[in-house]
C-alpha atoms as a PDB file:
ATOM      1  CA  UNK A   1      18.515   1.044  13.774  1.00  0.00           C
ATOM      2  CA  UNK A   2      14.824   1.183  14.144  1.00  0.00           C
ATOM      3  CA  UNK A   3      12.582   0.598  17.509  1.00  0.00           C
ATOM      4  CA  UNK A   4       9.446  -0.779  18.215  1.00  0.00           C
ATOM      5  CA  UNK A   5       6.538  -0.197  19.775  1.00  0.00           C
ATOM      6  CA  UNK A   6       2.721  -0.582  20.225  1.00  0.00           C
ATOM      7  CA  UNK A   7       1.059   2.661  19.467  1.00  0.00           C
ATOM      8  CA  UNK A   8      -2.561   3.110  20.483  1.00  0.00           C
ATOM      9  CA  UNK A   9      -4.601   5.230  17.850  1.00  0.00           C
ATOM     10  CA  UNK A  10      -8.239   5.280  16.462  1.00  0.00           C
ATOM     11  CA  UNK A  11      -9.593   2.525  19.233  1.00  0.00           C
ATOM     12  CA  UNK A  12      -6.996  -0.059  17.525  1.00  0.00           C
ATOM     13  CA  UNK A  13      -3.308  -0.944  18.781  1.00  0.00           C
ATOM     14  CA  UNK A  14      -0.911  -0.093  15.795  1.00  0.00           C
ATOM     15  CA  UNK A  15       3.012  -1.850  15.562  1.00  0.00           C
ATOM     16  CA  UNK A  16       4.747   0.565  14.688  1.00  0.00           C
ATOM     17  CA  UNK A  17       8.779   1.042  13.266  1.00  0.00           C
ATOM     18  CA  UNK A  18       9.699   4.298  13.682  1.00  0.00           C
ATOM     19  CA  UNK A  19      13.909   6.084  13.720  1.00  0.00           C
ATOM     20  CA  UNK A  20      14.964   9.039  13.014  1.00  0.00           C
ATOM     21  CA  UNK A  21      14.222  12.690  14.522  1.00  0.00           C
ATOM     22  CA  UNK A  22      12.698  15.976  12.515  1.00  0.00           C
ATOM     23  CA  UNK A  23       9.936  16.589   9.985  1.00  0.00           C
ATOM     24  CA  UNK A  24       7.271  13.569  10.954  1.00  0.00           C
ATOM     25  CA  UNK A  25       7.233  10.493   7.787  1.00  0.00           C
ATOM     26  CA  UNK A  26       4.496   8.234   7.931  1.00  0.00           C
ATOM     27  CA  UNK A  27       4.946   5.007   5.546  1.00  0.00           C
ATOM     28  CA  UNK A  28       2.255   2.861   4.813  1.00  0.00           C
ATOM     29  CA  UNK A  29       2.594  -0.176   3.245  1.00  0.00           C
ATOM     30  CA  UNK A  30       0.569  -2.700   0.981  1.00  0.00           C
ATOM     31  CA  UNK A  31      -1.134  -6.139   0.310  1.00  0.00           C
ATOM     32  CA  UNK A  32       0.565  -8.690   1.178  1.00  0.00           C
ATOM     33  CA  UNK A  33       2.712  -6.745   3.467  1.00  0.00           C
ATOM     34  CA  UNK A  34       4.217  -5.275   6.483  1.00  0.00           C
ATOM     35  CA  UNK A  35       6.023  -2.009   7.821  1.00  0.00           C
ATOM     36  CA  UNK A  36       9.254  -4.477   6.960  1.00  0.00           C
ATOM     37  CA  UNK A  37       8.578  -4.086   3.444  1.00  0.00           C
ATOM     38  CA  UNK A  38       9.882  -0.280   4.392  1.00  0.00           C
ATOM     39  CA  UNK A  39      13.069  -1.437   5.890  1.00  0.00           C
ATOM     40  CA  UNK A  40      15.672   0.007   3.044  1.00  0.00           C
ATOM     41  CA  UNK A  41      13.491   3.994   3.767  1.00  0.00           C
ATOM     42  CA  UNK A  42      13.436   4.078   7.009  1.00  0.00           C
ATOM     43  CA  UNK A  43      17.312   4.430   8.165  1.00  0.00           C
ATOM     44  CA  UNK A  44      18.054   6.814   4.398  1.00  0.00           C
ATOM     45  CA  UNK A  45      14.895   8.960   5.126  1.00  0.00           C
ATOM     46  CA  UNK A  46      16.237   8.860   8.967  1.00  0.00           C
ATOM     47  CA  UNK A  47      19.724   9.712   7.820  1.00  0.00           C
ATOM     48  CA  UNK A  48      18.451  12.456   5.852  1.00  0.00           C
ATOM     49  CA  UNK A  49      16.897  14.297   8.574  1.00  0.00           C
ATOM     50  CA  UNK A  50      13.092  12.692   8.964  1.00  0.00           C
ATOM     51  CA  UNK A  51      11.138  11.405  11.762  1.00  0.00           C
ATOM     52  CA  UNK A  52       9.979   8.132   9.978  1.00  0.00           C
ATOM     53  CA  UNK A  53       7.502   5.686  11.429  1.00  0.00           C
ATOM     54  CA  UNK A  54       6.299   3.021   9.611  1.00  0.00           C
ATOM     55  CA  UNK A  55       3.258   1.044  10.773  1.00  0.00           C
ATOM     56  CA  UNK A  56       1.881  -2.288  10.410  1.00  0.00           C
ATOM     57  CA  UNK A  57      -1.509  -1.470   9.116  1.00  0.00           C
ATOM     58  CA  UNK A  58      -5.005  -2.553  10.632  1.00  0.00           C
ATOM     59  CA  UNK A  59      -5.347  -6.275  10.349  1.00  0.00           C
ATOM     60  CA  UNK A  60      -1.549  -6.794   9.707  1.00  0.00           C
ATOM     61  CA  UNK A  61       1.335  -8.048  11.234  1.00  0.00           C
ATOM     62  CA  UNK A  62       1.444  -7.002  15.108  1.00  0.00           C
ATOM     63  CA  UNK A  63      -0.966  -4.599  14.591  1.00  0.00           C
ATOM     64  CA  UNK A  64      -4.787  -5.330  15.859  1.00  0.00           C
ATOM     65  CA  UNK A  65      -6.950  -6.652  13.344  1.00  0.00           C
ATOM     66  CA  UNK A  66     -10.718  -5.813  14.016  1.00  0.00           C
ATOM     67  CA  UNK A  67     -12.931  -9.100  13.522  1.00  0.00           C
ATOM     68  CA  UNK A  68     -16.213  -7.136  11.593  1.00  0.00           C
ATOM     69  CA  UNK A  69     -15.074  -6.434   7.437  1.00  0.00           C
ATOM     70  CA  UNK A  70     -16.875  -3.342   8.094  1.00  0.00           C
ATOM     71  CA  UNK A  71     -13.672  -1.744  10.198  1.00  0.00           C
ATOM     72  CA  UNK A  72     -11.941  -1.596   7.135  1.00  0.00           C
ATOM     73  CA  UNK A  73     -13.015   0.688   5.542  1.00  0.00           C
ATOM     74  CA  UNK A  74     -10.948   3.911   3.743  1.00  0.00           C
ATOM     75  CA  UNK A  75     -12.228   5.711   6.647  1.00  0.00           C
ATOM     76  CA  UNK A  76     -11.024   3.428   9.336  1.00  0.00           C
ATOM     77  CA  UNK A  77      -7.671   3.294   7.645  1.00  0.00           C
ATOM     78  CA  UNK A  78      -7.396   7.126   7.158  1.00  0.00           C
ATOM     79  CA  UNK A  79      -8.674   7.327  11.155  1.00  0.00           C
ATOM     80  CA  UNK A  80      -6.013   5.411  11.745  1.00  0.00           C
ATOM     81  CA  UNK A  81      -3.202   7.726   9.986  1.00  0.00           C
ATOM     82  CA  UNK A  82      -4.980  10.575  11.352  1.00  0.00           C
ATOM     83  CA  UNK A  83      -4.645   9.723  14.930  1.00  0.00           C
ATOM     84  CA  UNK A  84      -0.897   8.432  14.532  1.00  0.00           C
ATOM     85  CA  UNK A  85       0.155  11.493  13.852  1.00  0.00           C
ATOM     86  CA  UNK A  86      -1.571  12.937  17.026  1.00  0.00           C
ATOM     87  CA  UNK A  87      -0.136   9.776  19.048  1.00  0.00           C
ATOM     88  CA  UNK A  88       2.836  10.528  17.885  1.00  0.00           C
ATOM     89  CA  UNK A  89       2.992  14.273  19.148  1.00  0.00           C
ATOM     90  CA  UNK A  90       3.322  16.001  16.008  1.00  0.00           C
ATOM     91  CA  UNK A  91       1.178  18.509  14.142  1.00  0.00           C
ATOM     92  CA  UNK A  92       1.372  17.751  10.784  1.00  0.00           C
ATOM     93  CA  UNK A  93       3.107  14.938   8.155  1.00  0.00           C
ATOM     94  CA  UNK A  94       4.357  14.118   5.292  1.00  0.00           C
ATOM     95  CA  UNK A  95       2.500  10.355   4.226  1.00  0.00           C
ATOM     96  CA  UNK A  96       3.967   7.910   1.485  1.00  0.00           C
ATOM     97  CA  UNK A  97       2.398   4.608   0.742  1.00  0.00           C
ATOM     98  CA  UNK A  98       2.707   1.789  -1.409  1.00  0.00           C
ATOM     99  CA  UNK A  99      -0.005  -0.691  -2.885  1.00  0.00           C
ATOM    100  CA  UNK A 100      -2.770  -0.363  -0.697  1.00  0.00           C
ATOM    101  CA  UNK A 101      -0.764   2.098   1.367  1.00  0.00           C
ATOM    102  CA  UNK A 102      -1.012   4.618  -1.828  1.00  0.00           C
ATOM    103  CA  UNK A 103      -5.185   4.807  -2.237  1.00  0.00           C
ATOM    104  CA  UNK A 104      -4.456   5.327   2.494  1.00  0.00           C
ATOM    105  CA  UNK A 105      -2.292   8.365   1.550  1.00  0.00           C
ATOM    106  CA  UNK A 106      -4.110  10.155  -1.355  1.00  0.00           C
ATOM    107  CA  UNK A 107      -7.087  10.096   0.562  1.00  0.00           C
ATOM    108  CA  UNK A 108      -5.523  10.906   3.901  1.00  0.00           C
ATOM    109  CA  UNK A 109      -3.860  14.138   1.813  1.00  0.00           C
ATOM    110  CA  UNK A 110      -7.607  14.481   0.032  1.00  0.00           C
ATOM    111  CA  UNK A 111      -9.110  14.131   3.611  1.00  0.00           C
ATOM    112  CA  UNK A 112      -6.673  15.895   5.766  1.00  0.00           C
ATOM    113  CA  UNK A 113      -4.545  18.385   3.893  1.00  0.00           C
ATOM    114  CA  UNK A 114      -4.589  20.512   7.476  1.00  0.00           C
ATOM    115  CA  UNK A 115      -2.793  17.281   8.350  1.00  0.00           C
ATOM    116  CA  UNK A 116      -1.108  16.192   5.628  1.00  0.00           C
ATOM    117  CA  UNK A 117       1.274  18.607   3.739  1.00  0.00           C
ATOM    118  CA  UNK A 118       2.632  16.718   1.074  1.00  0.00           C
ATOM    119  CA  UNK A 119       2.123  12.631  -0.323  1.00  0.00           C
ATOM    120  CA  UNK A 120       3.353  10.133  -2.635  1.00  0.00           C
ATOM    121  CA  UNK A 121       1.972   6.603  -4.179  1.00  0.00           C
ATOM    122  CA  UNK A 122       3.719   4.062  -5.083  1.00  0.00           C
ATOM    123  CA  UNK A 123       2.711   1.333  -7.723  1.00  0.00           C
ATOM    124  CA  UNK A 124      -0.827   3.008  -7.440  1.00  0.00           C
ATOM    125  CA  UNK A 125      -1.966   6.201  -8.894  1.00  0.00           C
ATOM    126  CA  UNK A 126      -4.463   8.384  -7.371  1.00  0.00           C
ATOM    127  CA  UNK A 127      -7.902   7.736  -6.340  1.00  0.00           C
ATOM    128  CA  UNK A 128     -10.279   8.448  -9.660  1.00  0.00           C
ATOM    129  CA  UNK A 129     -13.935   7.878  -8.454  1.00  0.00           C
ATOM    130  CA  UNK A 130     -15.846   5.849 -11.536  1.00  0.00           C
ATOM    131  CA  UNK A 131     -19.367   6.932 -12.051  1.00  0.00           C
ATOM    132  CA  UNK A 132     -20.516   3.207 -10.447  1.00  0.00           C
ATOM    133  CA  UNK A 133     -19.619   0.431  -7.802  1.00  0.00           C
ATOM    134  CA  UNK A 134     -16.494  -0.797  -8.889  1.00  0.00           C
ATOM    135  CA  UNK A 135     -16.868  -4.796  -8.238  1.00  0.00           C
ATOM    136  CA  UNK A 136     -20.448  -3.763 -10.310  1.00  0.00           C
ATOM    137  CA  UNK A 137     -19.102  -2.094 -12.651  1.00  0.00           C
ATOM    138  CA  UNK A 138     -16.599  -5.240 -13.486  1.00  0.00           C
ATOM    139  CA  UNK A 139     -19.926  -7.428 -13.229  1.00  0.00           C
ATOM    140  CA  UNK A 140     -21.480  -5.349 -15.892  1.00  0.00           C
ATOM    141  CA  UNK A 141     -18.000  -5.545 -18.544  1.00  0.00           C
ATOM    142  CA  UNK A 142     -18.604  -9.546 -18.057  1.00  0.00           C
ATOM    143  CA  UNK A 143     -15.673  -9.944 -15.502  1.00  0.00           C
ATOM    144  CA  UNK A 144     -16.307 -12.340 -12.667  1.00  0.00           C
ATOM    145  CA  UNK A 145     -12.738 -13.745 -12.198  1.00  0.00           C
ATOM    146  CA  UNK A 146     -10.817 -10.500 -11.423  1.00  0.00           C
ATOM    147  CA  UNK A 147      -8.985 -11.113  -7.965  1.00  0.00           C
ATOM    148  CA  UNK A 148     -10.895  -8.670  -6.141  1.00  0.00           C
ATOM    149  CA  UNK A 149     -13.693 -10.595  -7.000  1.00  0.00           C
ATOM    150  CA  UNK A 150     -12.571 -13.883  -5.701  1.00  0.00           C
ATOM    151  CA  UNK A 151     -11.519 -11.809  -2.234  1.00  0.00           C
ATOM    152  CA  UNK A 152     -14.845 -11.238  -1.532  1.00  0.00           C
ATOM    153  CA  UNK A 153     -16.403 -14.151   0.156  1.00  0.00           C
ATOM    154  CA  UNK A 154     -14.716 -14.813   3.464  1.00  0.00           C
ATOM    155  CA  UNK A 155     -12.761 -17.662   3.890  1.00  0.00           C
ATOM    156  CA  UNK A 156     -12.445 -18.589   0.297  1.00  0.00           C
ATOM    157  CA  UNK A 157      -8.841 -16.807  -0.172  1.00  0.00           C
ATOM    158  CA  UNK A 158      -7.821 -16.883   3.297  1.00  0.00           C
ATOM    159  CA  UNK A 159      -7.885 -20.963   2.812  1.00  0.00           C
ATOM    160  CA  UNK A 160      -5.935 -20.834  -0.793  1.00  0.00           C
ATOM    161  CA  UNK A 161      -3.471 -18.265   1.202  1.00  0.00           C
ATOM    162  CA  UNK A 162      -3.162 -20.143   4.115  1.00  0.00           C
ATOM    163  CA  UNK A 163      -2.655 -23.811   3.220  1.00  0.00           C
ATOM    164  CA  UNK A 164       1.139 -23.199   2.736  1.00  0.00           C
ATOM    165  CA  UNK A 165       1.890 -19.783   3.590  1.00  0.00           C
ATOM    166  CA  UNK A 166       6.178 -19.898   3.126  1.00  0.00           C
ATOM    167  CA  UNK A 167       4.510 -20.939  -0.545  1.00  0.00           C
ATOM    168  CA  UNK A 168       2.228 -18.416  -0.562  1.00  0.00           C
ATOM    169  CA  UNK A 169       4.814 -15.457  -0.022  1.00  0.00           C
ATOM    170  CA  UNK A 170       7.352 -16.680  -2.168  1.00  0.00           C
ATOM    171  CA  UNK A 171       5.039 -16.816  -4.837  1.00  0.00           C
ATOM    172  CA  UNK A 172       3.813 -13.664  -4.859  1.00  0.00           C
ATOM    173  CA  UNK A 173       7.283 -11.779  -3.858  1.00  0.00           C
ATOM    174  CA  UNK A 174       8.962 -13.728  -5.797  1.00  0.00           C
ATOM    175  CA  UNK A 175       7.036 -13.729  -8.965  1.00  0.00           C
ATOM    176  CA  UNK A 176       5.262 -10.329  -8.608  1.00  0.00           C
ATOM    177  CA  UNK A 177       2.659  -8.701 -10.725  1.00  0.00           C
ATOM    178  CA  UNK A 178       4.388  -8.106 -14.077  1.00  0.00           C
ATOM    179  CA  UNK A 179       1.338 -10.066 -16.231  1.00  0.00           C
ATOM    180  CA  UNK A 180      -1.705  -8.351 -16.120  1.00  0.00           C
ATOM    181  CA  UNK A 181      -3.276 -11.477 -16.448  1.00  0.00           C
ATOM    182  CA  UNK A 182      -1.524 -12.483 -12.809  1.00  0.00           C
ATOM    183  CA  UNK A 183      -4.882 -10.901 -11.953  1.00  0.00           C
ATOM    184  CA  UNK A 184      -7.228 -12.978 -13.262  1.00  0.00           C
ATOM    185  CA  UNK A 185      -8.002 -16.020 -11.152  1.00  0.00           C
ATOM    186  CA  UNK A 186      -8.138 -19.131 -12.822  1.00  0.00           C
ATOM    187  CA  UNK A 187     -10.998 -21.727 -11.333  1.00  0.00           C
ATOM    188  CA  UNK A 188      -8.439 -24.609 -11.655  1.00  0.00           C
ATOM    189  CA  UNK A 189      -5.582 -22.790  -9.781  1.00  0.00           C
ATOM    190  CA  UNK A 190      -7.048 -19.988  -7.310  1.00  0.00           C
ATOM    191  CA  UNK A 191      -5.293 -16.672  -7.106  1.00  0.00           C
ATOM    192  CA  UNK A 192      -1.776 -17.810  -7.226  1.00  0.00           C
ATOM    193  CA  UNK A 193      -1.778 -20.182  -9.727  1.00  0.00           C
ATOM    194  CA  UNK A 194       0.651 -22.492 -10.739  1.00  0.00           C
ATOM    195  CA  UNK A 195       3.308 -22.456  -7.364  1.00  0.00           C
ATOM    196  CA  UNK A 196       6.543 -23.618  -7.345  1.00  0.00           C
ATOM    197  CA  UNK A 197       8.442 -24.520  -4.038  1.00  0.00           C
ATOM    198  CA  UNK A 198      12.109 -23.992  -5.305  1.00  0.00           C
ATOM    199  CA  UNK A 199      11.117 -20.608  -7.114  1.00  0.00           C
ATOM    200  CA  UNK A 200      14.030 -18.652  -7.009  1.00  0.00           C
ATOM    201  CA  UNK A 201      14.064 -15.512  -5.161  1.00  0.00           C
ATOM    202  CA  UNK A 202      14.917 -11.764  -6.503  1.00  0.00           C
ATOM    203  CA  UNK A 203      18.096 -10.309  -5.698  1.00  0.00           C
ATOM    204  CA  UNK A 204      16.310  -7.824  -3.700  1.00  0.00           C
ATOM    205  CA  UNK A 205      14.460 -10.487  -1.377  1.00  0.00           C
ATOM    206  CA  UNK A 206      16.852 -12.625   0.991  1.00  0.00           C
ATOM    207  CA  UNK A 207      15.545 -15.757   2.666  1.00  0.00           C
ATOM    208  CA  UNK A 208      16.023 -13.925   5.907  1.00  0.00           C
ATOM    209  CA  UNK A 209      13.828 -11.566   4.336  1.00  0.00           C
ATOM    210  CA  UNK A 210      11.077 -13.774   3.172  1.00  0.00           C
ATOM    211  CA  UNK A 211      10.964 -15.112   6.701  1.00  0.00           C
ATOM    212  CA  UNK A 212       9.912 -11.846   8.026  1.00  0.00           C
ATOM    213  CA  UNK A 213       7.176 -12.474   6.003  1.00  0.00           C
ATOM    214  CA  UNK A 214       6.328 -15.630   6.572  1.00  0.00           C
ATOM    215  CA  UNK A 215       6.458 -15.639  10.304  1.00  0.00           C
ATOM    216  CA  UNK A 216       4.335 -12.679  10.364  1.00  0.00           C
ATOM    217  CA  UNK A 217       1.843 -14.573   8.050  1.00  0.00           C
ATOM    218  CA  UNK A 218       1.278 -17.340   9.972  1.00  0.00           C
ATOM    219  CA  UNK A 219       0.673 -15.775  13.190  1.00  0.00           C
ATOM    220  CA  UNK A 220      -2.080 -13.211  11.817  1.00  0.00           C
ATOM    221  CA  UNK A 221      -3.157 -15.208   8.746  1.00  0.00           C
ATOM    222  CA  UNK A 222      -4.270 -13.557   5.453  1.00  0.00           C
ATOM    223  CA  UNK A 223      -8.480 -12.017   6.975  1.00  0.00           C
ATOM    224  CA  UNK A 224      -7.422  -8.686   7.938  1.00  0.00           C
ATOM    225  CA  UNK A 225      -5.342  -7.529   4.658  1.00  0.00           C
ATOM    226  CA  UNK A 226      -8.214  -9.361   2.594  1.00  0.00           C
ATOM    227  CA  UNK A 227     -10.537  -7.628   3.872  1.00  0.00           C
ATOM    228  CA  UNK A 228      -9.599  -4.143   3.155  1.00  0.00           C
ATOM    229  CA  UNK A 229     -10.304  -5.503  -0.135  1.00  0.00           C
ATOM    230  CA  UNK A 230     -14.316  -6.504   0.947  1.00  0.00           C
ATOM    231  CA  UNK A 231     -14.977  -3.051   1.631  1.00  0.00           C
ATOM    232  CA  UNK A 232     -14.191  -1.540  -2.014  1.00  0.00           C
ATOM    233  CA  UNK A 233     -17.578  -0.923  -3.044  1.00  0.00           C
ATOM    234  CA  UNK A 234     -18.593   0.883   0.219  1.00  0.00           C
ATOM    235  CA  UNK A 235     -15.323   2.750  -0.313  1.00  0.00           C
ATOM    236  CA  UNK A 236     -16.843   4.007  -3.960  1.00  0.00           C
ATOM    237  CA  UNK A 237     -20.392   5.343  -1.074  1.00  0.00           C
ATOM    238  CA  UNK A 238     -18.378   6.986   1.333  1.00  0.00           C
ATOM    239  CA  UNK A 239     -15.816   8.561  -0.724  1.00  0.00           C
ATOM    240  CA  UNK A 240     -19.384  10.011  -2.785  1.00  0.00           C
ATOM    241  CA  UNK A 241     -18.429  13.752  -1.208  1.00  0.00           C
ATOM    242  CA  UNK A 242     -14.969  13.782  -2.825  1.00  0.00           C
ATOM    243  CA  UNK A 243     -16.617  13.176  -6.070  1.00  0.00           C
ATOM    244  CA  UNK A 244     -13.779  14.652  -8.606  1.00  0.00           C
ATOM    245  CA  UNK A 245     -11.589  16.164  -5.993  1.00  0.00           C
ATOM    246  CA  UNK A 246      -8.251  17.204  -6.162  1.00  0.00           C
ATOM    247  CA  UNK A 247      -5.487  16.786  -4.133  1.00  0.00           C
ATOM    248  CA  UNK A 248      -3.797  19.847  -3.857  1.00  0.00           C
ATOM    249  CA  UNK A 249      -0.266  19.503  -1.801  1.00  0.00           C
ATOM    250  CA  UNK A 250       3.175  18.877  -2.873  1.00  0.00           C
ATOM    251  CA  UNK A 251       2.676  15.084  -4.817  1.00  0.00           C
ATOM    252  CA  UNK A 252       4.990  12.766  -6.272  1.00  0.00           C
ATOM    253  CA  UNK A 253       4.457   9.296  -7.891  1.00  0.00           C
ATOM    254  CA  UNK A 254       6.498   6.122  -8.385  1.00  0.00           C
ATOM    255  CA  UNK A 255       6.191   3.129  -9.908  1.00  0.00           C
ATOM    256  CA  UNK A 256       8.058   0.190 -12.148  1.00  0.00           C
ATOM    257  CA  UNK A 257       7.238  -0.253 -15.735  1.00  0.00           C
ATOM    258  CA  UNK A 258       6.720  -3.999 -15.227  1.00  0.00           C
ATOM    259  CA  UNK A 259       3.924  -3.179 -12.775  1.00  0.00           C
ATOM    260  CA  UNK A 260       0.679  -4.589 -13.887  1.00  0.00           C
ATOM    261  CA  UNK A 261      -1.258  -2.068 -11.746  1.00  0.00           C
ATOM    262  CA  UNK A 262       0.242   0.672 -14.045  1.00  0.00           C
ATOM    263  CA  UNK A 263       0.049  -1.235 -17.509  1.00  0.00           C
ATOM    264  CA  UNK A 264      -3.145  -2.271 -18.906  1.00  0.00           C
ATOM    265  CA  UNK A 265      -6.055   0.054 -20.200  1.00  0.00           C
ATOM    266  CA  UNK A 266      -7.495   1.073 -17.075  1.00  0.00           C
ATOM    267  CA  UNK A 267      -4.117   1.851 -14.939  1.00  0.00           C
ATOM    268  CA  UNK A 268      -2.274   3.308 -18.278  1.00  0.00           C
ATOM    269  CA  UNK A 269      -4.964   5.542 -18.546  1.00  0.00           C
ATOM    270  CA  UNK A 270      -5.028   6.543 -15.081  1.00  0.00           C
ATOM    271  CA  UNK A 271      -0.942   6.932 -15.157  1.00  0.00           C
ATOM    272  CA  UNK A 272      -1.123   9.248 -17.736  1.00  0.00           C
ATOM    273  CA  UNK A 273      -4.131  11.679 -16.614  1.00  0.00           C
ATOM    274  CA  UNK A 274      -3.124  11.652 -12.558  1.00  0.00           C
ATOM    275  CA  UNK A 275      -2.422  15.510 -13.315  1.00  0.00           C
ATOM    276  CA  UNK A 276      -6.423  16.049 -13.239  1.00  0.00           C
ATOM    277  CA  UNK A 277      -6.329  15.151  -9.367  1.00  0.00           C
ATOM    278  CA  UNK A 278      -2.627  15.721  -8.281  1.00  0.00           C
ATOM    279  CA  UNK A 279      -2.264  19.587  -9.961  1.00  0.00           C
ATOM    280  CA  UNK A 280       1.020  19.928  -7.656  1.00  0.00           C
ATOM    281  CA  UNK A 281       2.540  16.838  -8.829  1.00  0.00           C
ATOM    282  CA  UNK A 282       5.814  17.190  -8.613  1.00  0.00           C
ATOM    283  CA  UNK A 283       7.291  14.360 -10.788  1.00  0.00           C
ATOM    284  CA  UNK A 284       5.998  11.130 -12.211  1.00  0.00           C
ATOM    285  CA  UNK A 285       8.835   8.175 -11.752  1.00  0.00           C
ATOM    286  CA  UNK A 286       8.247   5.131 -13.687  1.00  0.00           C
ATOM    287  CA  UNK A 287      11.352   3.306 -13.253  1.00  0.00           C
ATOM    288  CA  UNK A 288      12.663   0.830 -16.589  1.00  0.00           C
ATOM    289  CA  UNK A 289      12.506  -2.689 -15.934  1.00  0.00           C
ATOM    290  CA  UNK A 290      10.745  -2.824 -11.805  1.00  0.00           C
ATOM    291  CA  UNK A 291       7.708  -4.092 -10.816  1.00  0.00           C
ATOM    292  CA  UNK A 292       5.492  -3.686  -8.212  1.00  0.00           C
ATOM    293  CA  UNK A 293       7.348  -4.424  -5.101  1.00  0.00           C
ATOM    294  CA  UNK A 294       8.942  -1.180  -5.861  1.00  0.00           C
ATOM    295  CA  UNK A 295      10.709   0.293  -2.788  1.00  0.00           C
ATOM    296  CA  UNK A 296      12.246  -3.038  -2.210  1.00  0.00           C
ATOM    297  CA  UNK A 297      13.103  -3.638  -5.889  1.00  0.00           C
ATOM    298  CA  UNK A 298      14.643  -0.551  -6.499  1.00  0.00           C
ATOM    299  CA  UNK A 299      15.709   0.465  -2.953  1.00  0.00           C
ATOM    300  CA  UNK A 300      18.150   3.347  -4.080  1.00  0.00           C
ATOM    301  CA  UNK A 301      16.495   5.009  -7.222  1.00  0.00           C
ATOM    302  CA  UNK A 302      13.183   4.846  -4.584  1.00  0.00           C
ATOM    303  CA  UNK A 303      15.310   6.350  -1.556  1.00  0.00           C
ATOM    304  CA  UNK A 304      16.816   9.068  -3.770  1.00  0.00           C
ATOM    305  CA  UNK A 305      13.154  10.586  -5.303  1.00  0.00           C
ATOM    306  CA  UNK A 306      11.855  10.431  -1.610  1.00  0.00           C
ATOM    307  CA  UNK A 307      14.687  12.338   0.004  1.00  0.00           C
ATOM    308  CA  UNK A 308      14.601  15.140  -2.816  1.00  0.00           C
ATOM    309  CA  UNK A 309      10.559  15.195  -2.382  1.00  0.00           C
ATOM    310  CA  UNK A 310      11.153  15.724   0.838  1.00  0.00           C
ATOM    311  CA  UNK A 311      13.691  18.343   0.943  1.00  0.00           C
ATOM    312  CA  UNK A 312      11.320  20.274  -1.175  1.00  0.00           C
ATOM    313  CA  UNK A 313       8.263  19.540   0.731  1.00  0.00           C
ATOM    314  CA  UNK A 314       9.686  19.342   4.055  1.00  0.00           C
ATOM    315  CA  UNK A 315      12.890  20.994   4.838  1.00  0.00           C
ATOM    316  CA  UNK A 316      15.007  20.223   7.922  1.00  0.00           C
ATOM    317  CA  UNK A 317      15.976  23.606   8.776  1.00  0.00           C
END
């Protein structure tokens, strides 16, 4: 069973889930989540021989959430992985992350690899710096209803988001990202979109489950996690330096076929060429049928490629 604590790292306080004892895990999860959305990896990685912490990232869950949009940044959220590690008494680590988590830990590995020996991404494939701003560059192709537009402006998603919240995260667990076009916002219907209060739920998500969620949700509300989102164009200035860098550790990449992130032009394209930044990938799982909430989806097939990454990046002696 996993613990918890409060873990102080990077000027923040950081909830933390952590079992296990060995080689040092860090999991890093997405938007809108928590470290719960880890809860299938931690006791199988722990079982297999890991040190696994999972946090609840800046501005989520129990975890502090910094009032200024400008503490968000990749930086911050690297600083914060950085320092965990060193909080946590260990030299070095192997980071995974999922969503949001993913573009934490291929910059963390691009970053850090002193610090870092190996990474995977889930549901998002590795950082691939455009020539301009990317909320400009969407301005420029005529897109102005793209949901990291609508993010921007404070309080305009965090009212949508918070008017119902058990609503809100049954609609998007429940329903996922499978349409691209989930990611268009619609003026009539705000990022959601048409909700529906007796949506049934997944086989993988439990009502006890989504009440994690929600409880968490309503006692943080949605600022923090939205605005990791206000900071992507500074993101595209700082990251400048890493212009068309590779990542060179150990790498391995997940995702679900469903996922819109991966299925489109833009994230197709970036699926297929990830071997330009990660040239020690080690394998490229797109599992039939899953969708974004991958690791809770498709618990085992997830559980199995991370335990054989790590055994190959990480050995337990």
């Amino acid at each position: 069973m996993s613990a918890t604590r409060i873990v102080k790292a990077n000027g923040i306080e950081l909830f933390v889930r952590e079992q296990g004892e060995g080689p040092l895990v860090l999991l890093c999860h997405g938007w809108p989540e928590l470290s719960y959305s880890w809860r299938h990896q931690i006791p199988a990685l722990a079982a297999a021989g890991y040190r696994v912490v999972a946090p609840d990232m800046r501005g989520f869950g129990r975890s502090q959430a910094p009032a200024d949009i400008a503490a968000y940044s990749i930086f911050d959220n690297v600083g914060d992985m950085v320092a965990l590690v060193t909080a946590l008494g260990a030299g070095n680590a192997v980071i995974i992350g999922h969503d949001w988590g993913a573009p934490v830990a291929w910059h963390a590995a691009m970053f850090r690899p002193d610090l870092f020996t190996a990474v995977a991404g889930l549901s998002v494939p590795p950082p691939l710096r455009g020539r301009g701003r990317p909320l400009e560059t969407l301005r420029a192709g005529g897109i102005a209803n793209f949901y990291w537009q609508y993010f921007q402006t404070p309080g305009v998603a965090e009212a949508e988001l918070e008017r119902d919240v058990a609503l809100t995260m049954r609609t998007m667990l429940a329903r996922g990202f499978s349409d691209p076009q989930s990611l268009f916002v619609t003026p009539d219907n705000g990022f959601l979109g048409a909700v529906n209060a007796d949506l049934p739920l997944p086989a993988w998500l439990s009502e006890a489950d989504l009440a994690e969620f929600v409880a968490a949700y309503r006692a943080s509300g949605f600022r923090g996690g939205l605005n990791w989102y206000r900071n992507i164009d500074r993101n595209w200035e700082l990251t400048a330096p890493w212009q068309d860098a590779q990542i060179r550790q150990p790498s391995l990449f997940i995702a679900g076929s469903g996922d819109a992130v991966i299925k489109g032009i833009i994230g197709a394209k970036r699926v297929k060429d990830m071997e330009r930044v990660l040239p020690d990938l080690r394998r490229k799982l797109i599992i039939d049928g899953a969708g974004h909430w991958i690791q809770q989806e498709c618990a085992d097939d997830v559980n199995a490629a991370l335990i054989a990454f790590l055994r190959e990046v990480a050995p337990t002696g």
